[in-house]
N, C-alpha and C. Protein backbone atom coordinates (compact mmCIF):
# COMPACT_ATOMS: atom_id res chain seq x y z
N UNK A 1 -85.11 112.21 -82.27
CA UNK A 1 -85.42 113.40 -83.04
C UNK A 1 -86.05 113.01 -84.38
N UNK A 2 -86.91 113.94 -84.27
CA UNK A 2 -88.01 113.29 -86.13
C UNK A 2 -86.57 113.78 -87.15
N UNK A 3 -86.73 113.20 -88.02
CA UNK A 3 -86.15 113.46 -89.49
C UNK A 3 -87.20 113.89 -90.51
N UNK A 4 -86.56 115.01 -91.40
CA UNK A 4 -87.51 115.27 -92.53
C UNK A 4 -87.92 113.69 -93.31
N UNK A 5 -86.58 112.93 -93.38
CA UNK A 5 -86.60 112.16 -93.93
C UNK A 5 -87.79 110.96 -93.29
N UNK A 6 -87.52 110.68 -92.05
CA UNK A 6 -88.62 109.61 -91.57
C UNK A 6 -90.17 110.15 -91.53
N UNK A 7 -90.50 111.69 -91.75
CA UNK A 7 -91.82 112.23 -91.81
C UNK A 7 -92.52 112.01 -93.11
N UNK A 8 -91.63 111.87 -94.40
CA UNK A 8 -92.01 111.89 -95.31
C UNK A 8 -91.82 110.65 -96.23
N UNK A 9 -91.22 109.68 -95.27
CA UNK A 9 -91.63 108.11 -95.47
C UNK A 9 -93.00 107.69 -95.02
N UNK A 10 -93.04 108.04 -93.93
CA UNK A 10 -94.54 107.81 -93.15
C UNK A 10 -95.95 108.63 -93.91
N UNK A 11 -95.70 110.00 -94.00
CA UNK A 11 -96.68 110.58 -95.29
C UNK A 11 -96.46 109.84 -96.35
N UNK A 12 -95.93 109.42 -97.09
CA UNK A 12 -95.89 108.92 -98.66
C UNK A 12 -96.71 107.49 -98.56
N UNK A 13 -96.47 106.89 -97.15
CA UNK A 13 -97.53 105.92 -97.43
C UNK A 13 -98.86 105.69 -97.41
N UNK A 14 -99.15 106.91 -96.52
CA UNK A 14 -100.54 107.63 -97.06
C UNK A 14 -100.75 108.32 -98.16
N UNK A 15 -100.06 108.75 -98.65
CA UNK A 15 -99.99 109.48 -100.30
C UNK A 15 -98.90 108.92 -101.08
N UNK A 16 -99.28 108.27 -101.25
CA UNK A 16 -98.26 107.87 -102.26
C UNK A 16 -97.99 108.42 -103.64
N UNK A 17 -98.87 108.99 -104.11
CA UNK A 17 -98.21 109.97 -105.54
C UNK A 17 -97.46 111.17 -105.11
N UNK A 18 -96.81 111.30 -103.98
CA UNK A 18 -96.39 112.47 -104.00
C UNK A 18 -94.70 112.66 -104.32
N UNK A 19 -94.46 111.39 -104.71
CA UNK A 19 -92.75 111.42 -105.35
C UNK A 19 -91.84 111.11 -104.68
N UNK A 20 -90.72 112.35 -104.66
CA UNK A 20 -89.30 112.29 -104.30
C UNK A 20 -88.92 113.53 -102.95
N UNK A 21 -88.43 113.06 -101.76
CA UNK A 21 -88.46 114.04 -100.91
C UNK A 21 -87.66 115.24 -101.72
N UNK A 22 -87.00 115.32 -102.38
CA UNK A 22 -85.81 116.32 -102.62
C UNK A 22 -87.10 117.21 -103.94
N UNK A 23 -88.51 117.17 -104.03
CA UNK A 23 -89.25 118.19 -104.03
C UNK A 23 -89.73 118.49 -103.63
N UNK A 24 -89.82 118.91 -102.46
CA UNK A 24 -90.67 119.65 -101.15
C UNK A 24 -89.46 119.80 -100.33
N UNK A 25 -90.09 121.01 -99.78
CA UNK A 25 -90.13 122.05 -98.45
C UNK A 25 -91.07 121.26 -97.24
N UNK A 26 -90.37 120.25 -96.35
CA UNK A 26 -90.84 120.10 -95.46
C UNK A 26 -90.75 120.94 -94.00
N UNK A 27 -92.01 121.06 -93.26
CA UNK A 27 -91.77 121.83 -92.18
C UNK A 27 -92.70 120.57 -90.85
N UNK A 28 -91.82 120.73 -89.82
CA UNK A 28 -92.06 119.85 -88.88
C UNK A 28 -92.62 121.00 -87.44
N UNK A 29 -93.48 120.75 -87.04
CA UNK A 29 -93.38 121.67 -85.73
C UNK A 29 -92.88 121.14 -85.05
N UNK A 30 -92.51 122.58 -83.41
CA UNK A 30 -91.46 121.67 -83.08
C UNK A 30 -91.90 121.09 -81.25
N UNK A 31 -93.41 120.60 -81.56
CA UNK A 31 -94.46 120.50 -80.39
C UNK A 31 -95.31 119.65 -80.74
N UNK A 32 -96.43 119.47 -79.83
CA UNK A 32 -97.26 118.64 -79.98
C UNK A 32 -98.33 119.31 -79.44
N UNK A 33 -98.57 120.68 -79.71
CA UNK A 33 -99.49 121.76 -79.06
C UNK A 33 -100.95 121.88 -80.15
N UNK A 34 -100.63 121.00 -80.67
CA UNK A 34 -102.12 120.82 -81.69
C UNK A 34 -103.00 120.43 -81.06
N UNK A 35 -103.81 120.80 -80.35
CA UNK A 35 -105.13 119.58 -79.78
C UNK A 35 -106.64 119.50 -80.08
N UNK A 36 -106.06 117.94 -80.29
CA UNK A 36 -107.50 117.48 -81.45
C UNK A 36 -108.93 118.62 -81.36
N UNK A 37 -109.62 118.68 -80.20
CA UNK A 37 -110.75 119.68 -79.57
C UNK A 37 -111.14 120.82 -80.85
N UNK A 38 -109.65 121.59 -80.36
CA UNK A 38 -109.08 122.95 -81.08
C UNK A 38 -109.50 122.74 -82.73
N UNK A 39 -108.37 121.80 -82.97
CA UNK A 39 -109.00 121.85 -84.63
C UNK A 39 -110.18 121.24 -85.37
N UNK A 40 -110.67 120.58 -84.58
CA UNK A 40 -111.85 120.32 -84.81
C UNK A 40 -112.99 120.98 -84.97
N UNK A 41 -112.95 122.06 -84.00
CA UNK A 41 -113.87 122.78 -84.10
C UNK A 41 -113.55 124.10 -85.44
N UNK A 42 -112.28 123.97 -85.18
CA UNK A 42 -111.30 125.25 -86.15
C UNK A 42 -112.07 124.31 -88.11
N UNK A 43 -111.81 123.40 -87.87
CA UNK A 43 -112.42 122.77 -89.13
C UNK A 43 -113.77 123.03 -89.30
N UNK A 44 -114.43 122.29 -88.40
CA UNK A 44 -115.82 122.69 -88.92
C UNK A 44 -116.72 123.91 -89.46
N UNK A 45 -115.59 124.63 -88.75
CA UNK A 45 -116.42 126.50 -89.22
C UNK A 45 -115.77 126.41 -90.37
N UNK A 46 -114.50 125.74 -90.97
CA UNK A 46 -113.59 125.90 -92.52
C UNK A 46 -114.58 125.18 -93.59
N UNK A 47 -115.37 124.18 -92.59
CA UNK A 47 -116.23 123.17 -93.90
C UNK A 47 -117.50 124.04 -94.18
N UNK A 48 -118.03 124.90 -93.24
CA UNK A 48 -119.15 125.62 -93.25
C UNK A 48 -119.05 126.58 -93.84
N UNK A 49 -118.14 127.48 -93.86
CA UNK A 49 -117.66 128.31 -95.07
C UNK A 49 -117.36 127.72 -96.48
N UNK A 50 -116.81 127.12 -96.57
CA UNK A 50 -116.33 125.93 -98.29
C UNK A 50 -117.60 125.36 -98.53
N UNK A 51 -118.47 125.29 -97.69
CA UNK A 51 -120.02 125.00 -98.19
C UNK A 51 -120.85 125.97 -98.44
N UNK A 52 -120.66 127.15 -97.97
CA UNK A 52 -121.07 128.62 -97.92
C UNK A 52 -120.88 128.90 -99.74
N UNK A 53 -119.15 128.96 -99.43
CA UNK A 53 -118.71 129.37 -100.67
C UNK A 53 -118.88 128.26 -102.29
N UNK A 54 -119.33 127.25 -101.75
CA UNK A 54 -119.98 126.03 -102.76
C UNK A 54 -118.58 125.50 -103.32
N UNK A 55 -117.68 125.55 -102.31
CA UNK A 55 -116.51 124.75 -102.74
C UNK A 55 -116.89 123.12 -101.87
N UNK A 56 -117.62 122.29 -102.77
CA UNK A 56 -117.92 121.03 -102.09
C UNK A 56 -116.18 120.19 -101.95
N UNK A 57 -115.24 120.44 -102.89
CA UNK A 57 -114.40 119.25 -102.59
C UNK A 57 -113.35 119.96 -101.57
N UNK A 58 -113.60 120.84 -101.13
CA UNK A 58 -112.71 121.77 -99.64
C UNK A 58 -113.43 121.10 -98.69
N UNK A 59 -115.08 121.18 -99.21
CA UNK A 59 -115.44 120.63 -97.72
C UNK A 59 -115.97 119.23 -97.36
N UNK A 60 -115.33 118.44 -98.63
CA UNK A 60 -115.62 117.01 -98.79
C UNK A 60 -113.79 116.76 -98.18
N UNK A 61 -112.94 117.46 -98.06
CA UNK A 61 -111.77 116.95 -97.48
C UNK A 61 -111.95 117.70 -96.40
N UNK A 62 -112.61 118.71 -96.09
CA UNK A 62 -112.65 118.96 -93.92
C UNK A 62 -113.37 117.90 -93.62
N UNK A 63 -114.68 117.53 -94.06
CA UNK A 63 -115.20 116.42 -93.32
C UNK A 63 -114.79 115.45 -93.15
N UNK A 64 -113.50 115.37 -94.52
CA UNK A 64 -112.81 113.55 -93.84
C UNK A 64 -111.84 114.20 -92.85
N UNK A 65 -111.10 114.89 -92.94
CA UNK A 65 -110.16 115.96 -91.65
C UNK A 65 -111.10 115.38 -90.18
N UNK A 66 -112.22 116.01 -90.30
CA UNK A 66 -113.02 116.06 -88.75
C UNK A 66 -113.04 114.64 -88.79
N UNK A 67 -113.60 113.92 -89.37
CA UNK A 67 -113.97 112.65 -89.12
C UNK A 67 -112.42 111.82 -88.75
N UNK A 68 -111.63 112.07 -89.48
CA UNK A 68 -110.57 111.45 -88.76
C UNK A 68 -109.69 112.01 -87.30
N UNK A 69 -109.88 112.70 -87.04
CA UNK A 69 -109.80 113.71 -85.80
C UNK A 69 -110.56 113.19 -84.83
N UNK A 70 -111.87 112.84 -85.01
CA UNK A 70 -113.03 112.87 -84.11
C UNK A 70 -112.46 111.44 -83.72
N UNK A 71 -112.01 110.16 -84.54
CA UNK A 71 -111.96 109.13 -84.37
C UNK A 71 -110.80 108.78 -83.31
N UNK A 72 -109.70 110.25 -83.46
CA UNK A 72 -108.24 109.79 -83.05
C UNK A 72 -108.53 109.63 -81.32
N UNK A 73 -107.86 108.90 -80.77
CA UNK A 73 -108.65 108.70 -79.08
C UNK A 73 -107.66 109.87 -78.33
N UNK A 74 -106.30 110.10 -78.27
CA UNK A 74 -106.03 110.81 -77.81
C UNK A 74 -106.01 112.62 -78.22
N UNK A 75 -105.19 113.39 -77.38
CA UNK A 75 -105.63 114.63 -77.24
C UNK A 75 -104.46 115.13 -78.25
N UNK A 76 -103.24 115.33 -78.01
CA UNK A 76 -102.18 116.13 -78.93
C UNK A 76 -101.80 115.72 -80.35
N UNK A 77 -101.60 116.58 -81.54
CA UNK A 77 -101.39 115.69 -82.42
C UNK A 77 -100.05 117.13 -82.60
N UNK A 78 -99.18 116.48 -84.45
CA UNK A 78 -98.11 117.14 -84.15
C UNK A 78 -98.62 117.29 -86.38
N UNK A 79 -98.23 118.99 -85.87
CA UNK A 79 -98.38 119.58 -87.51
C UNK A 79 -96.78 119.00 -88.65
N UNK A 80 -97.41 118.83 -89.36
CA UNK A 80 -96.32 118.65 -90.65
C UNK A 80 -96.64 119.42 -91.76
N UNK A 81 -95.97 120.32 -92.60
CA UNK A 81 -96.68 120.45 -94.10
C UNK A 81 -95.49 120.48 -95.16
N UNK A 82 -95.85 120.09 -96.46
CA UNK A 82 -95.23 120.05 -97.24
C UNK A 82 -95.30 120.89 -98.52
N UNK A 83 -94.69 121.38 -99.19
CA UNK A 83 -94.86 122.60 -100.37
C UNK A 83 -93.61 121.81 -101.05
N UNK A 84 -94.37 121.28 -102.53
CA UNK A 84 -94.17 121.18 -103.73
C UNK A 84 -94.36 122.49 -104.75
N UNK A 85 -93.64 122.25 -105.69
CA UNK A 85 -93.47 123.25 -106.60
C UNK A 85 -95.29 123.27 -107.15
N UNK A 86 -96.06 122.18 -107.16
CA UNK A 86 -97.32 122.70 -107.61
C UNK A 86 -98.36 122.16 -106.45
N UNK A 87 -97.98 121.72 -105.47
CA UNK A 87 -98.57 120.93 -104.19
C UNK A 87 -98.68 121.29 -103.42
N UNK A 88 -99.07 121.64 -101.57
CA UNK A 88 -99.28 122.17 -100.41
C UNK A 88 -100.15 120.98 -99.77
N UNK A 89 -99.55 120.20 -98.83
CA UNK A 89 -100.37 119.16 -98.06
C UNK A 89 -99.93 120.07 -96.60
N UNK A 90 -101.06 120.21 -95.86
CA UNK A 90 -100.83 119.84 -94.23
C UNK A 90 -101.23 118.51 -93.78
N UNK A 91 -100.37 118.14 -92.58
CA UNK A 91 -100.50 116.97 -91.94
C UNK A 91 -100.96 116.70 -90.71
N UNK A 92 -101.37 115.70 -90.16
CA UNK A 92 -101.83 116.00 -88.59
C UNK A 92 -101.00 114.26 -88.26
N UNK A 93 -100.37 114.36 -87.40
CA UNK A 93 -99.52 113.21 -86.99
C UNK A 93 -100.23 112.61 -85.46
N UNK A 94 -100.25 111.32 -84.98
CA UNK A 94 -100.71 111.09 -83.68
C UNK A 94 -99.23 111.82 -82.64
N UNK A 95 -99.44 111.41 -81.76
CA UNK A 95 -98.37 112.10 -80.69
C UNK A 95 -97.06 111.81 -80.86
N UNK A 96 -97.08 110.40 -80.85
CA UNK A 96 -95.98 109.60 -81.10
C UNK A 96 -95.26 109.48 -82.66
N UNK A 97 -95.91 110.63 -83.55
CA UNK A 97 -95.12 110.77 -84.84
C UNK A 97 -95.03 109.41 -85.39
N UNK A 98 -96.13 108.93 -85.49
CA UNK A 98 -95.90 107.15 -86.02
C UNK A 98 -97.02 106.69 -87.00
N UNK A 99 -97.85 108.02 -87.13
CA UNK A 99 -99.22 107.51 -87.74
C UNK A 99 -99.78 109.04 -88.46
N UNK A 100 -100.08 108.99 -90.01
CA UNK A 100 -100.81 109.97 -90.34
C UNK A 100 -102.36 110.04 -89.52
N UNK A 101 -103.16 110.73 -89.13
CA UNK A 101 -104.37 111.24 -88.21
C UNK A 101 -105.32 111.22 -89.75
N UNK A 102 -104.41 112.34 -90.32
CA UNK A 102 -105.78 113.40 -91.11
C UNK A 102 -104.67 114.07 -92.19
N UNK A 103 -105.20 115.27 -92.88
CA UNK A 103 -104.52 115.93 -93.96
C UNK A 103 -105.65 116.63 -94.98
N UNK A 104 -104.77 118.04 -95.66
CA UNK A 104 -105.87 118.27 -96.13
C UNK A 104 -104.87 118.77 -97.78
N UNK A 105 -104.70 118.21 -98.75
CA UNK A 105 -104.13 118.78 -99.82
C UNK A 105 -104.96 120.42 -100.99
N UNK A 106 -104.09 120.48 -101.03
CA UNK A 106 -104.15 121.91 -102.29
C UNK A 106 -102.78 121.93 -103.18
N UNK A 107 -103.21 122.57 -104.48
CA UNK A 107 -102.82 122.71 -105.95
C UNK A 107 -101.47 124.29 -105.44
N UNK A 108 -100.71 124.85 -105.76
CA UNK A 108 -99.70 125.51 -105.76
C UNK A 108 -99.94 126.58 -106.90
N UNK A 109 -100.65 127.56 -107.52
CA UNK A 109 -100.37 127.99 -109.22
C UNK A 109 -98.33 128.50 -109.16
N UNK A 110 -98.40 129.25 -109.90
CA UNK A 110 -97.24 129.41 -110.58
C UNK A 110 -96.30 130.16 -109.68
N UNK A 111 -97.06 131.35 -109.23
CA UNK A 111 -96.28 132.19 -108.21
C UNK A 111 -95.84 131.85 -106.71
N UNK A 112 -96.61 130.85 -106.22
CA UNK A 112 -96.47 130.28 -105.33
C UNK A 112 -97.93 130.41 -104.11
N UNK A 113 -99.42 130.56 -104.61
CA UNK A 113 -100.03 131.10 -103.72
C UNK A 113 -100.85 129.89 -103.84
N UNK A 114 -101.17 129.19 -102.75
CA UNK A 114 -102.05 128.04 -102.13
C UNK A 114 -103.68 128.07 -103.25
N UNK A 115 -104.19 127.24 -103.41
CA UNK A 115 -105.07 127.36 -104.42
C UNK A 115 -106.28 126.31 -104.15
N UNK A 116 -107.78 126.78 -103.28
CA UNK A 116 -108.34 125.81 -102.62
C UNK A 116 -109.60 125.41 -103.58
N UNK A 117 -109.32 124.49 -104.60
CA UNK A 117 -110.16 124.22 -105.55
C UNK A 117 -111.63 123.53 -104.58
């Protein structure tokens, strides 16, 4: 069984500024019903809009998203996200919960509403 705790050893070493688990709200799904295909394509219309809307660093982090997606060889991956008091990362895990894929971070303002600089 995943642990909050072993998900957010494995994220931190891909992010490592992100601290102390005991600030975040981790959420684990509880599947592996993500498939690569799906969000890939689900991304690229997100980077084409954030380019639309001239948000280049939304769509300078979908394109590393796709690009690391595109690279992953197999099909299922498994969602993680985390909510800090000023933070919001989603995660994309390989199958086997052993390897960050991809990720896409955002800023938190005060009230609590996601903020896609």
């Amino acid at each position: 069984m995943l642990t909050s705790e072993y998900i957010f050893k494995l994220i931190k070493k891909e992010r490592n500024s992100l601290g102390n688990i005991q600030d975040y709200k981790i959420k684990i799904s509880d599947s592996n019903n993500f498939k690569r295909e799906n969000l890939i394509g689900v991304y690229k219309i997100r980077q084409y809009t954030a380019i639309r809307e001239g948000n280049n660093k939304l769509s300078q982090q979908m394109g590393a998203l796709i690009s690391s997606l595109e690279n992953y060889s197999k099909e299922q991956l498994r969602f993680v996200s985390l909510l800090g008091q000023k933070y919001y990362g989603i995660f994309y895990l390989n199958e086997d919960c052993d390897k960050v894929i991809g990720y896409l971070e955002s800023k938190v303002d005060e009230i609590g509403n996601i903020i896609n600089e």
